[in-house]
Protein backbone atom coordinates (compact mmCIF):
# COMPACT_ATOMS: atom_id res chain seq x y z
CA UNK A 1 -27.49 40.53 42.81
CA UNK A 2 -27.93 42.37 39.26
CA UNK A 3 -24.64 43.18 37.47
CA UNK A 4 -24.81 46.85 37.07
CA UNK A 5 -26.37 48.87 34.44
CA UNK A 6 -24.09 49.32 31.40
CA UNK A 7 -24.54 52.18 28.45
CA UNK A 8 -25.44 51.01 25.14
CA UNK A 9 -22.11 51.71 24.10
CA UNK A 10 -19.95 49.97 26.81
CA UNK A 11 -22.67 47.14 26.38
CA UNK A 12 -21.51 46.95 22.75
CA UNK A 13 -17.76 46.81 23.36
CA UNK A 14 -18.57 43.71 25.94
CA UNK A 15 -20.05 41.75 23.49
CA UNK A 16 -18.23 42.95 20.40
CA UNK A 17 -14.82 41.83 22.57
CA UNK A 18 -16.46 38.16 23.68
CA UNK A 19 -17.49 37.23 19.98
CA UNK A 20 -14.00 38.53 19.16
CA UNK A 21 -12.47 36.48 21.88
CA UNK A 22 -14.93 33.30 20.72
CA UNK A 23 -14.18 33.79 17.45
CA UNK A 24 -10.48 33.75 18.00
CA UNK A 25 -10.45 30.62 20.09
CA UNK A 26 -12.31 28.84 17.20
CA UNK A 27 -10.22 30.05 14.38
CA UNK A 28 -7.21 28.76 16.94
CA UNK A 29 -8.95 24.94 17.32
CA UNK A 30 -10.23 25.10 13.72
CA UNK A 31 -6.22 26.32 12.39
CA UNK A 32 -4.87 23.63 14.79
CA UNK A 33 -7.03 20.37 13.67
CA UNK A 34 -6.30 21.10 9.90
CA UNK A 35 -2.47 21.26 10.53
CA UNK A 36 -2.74 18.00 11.97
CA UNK A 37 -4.79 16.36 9.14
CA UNK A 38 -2.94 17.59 6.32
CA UNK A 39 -0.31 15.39 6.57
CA UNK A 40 -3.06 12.52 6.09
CA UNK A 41 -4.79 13.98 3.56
CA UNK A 42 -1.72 15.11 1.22
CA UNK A 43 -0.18 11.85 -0.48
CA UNK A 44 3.47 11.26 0.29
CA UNK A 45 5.60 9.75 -2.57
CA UNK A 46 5.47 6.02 -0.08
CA UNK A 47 1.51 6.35 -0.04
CA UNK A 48 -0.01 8.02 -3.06
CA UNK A 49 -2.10 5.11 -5.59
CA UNK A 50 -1.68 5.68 -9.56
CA UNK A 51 -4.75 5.01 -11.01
CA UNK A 52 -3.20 2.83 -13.22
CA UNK A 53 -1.49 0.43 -10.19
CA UNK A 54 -4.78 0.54 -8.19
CA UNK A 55 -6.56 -0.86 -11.27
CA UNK A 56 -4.29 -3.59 -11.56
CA UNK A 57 -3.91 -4.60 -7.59
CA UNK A 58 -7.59 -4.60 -7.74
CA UNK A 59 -7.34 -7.11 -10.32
CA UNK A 60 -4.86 -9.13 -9.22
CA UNK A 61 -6.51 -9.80 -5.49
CA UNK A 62 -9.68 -10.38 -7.28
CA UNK A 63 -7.99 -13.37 -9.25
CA UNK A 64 -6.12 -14.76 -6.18
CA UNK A 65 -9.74 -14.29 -4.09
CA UNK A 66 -11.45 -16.31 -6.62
CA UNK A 67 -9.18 -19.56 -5.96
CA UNK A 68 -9.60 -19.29 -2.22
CA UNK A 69 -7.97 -18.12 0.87
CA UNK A 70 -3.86 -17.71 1.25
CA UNK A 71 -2.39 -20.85 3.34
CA UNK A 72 1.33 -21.18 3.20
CA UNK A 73 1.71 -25.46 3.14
CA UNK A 74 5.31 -27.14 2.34
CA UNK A 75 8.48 -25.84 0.94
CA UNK A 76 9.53 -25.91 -3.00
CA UNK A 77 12.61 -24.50 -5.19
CA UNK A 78 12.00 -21.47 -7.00
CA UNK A 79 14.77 -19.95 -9.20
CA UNK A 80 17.12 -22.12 -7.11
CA UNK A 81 16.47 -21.20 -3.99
CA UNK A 82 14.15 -23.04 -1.34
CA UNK A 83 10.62 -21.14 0.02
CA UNK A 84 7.59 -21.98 1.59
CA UNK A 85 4.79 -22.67 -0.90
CA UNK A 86 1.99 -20.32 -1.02
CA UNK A 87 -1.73 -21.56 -1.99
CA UNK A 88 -4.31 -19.30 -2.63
CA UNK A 89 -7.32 -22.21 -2.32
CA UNK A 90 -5.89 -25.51 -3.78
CA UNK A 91 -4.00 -23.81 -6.46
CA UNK A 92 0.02 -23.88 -5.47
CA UNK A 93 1.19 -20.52 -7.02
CA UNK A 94 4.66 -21.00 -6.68
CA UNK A 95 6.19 -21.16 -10.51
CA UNK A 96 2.48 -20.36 -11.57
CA UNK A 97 2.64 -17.40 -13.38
CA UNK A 98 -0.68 -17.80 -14.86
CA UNK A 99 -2.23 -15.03 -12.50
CA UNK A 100 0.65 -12.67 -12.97
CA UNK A 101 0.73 -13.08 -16.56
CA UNK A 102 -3.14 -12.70 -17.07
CA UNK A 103 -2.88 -9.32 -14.71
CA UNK A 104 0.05 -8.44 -16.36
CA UNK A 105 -1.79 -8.66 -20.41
CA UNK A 106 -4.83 -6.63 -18.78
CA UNK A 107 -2.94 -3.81 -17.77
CA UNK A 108 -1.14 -3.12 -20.67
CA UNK A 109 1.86 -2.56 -21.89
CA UNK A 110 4.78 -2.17 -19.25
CA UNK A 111 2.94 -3.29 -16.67
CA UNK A 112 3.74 -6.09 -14.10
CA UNK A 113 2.78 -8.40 -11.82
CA UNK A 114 4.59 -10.69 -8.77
CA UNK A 115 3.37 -12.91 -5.89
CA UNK A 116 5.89 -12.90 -2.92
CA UNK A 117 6.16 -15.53 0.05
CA UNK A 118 7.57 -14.88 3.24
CA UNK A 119 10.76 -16.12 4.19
CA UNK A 120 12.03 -15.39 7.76
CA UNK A 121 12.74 -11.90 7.13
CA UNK A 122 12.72 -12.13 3.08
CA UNK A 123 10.14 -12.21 0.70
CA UNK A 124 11.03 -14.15 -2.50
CA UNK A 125 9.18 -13.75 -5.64
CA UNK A 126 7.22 -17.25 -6.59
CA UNK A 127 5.44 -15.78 -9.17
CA UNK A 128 6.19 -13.26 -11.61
CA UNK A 129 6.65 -11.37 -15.37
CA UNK A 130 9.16 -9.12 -13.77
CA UNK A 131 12.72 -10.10 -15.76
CA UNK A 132 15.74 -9.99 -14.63
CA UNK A 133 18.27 -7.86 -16.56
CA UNK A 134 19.13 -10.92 -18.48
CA UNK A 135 15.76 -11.41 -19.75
CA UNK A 136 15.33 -14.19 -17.44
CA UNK A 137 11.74 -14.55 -15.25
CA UNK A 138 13.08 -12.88 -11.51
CA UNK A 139 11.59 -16.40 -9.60
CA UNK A 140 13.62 -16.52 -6.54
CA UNK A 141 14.68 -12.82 -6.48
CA UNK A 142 13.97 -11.06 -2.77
CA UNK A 143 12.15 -7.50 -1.98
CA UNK A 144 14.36 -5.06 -1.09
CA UNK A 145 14.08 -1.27 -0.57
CA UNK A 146 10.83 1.44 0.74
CA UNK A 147 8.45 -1.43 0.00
CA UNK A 148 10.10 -3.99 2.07
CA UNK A 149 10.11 -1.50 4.87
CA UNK A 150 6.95 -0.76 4.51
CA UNK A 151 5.37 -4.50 4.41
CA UNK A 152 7.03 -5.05 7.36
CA UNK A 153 5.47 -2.07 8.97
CA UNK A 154 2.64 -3.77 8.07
CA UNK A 155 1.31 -1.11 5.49
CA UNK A 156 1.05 -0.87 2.13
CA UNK A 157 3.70 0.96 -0.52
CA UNK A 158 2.29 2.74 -3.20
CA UNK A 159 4.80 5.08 -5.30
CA UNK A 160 8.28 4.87 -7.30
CA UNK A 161 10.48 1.81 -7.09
CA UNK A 162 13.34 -0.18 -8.77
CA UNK A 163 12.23 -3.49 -9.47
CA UNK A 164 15.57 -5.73 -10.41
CA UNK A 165 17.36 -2.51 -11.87
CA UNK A 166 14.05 -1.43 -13.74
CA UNK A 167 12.18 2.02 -12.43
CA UNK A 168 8.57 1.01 -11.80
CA UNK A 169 5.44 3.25 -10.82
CA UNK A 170 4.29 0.20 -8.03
CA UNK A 171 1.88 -1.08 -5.28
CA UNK A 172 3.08 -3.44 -3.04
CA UNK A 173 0.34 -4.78 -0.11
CA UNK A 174 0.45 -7.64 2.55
CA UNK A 175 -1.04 -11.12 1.89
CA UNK A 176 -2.55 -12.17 5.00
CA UNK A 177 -3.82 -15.19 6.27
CA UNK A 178 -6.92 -16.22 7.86
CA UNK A 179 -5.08 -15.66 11.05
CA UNK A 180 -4.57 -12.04 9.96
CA UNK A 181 -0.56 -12.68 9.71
CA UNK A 182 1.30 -11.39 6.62
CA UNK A 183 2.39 -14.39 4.72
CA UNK A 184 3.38 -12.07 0.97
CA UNK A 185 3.37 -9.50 -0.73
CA UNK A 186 1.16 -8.40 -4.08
CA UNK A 187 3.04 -6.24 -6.56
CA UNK A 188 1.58 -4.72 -9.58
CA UNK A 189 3.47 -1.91 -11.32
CA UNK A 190 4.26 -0.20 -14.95
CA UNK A 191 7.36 1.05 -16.57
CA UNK A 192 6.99 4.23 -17.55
């Protein structure tokens, strides 16, 4: 059976108030989907990556890379406190600052560099050019604050810190095993 013969101008006000209707529902699923991305797409203070800080992370995982894969092996004293060694390859980086120091000088002035191990629920510095506010190395200091949260989210930290009482525009990212399990923490940062 035929629908029934509409006038031109009834005929226009169908199809004028489907597109409308069409149109609407789009607009609605279109509106909808972007509210939900923004919050991905707009950098939070915990999230957003200085230019600056992603230059040097990308630096210092490219010189930990080139001595070989993360193993934790052993236990040593670092600034008077006992943690499990971390090797990237054969090369024990526990009171080596030799990476740190060398990511540190190509970043510039200000900036800084620390390898952390994991320790139960702490992660002590074992390598570092951070100082302590007595001008001493901070070996054997532990990660506190947004980034420690963070890490043990299992995410990275990109944004504002205080690192041992100094502010400090900062990455912090997970040092994973072959396994996949977080066994430290990278840190690069700059004083500003």
């Amino acid at each position: 059976m035929k629908p029934p013969a509409q006038s031109g101008d009834n005929l226009m006000k169908s199809i004028a108030f489907r597109s409308s209707k069409k149109a609407h529902v789009i607009g609605i699923i279109v509106l909808s989907v972007g509210l939900l991305t923004t919050p991905v797409l707009i950098p939070s203070v915990g999230n957003a990556q200085d230019a600056r800080v992603a230059k040097s992370m990308a630096a210092l995982k490219d010189q930990t890379t080139k001595l070989g894969a993360p193993k934790i092996d052993g236990i040593d004293e670092v600034g008077g406190r006992n943690a499990p060694v971390l090797y990237f390859g054969s090369t024990k980086m526990n009171n080596n600052t030799s990476v740190v120091d060398a990511v540190a000088e190509e970043g510039g002035r200000g900036t800084a560099a620390t390898l952390f191990v994991k320790s139960g629920d702490d992660y002590i510095r074992i390598a570092t050019n951070v100082s302590t506010r007595i001008g001493r190395r901070g070996l054997g200091t532990i990660l506190t604050g947004a980034a420690l949260k963070s890490i043990k989210e299992g995410n990275p930290y990109y944004g504002k810190t205080s690192v041992l009482g100094t502010p400090y525009v900062s990455g912090y990212e997970p040092i994973k095993d072959v396994s996949g399990a977080t066994i430290g923490v990278y840190f690069v940062g700059y004083t500003k």
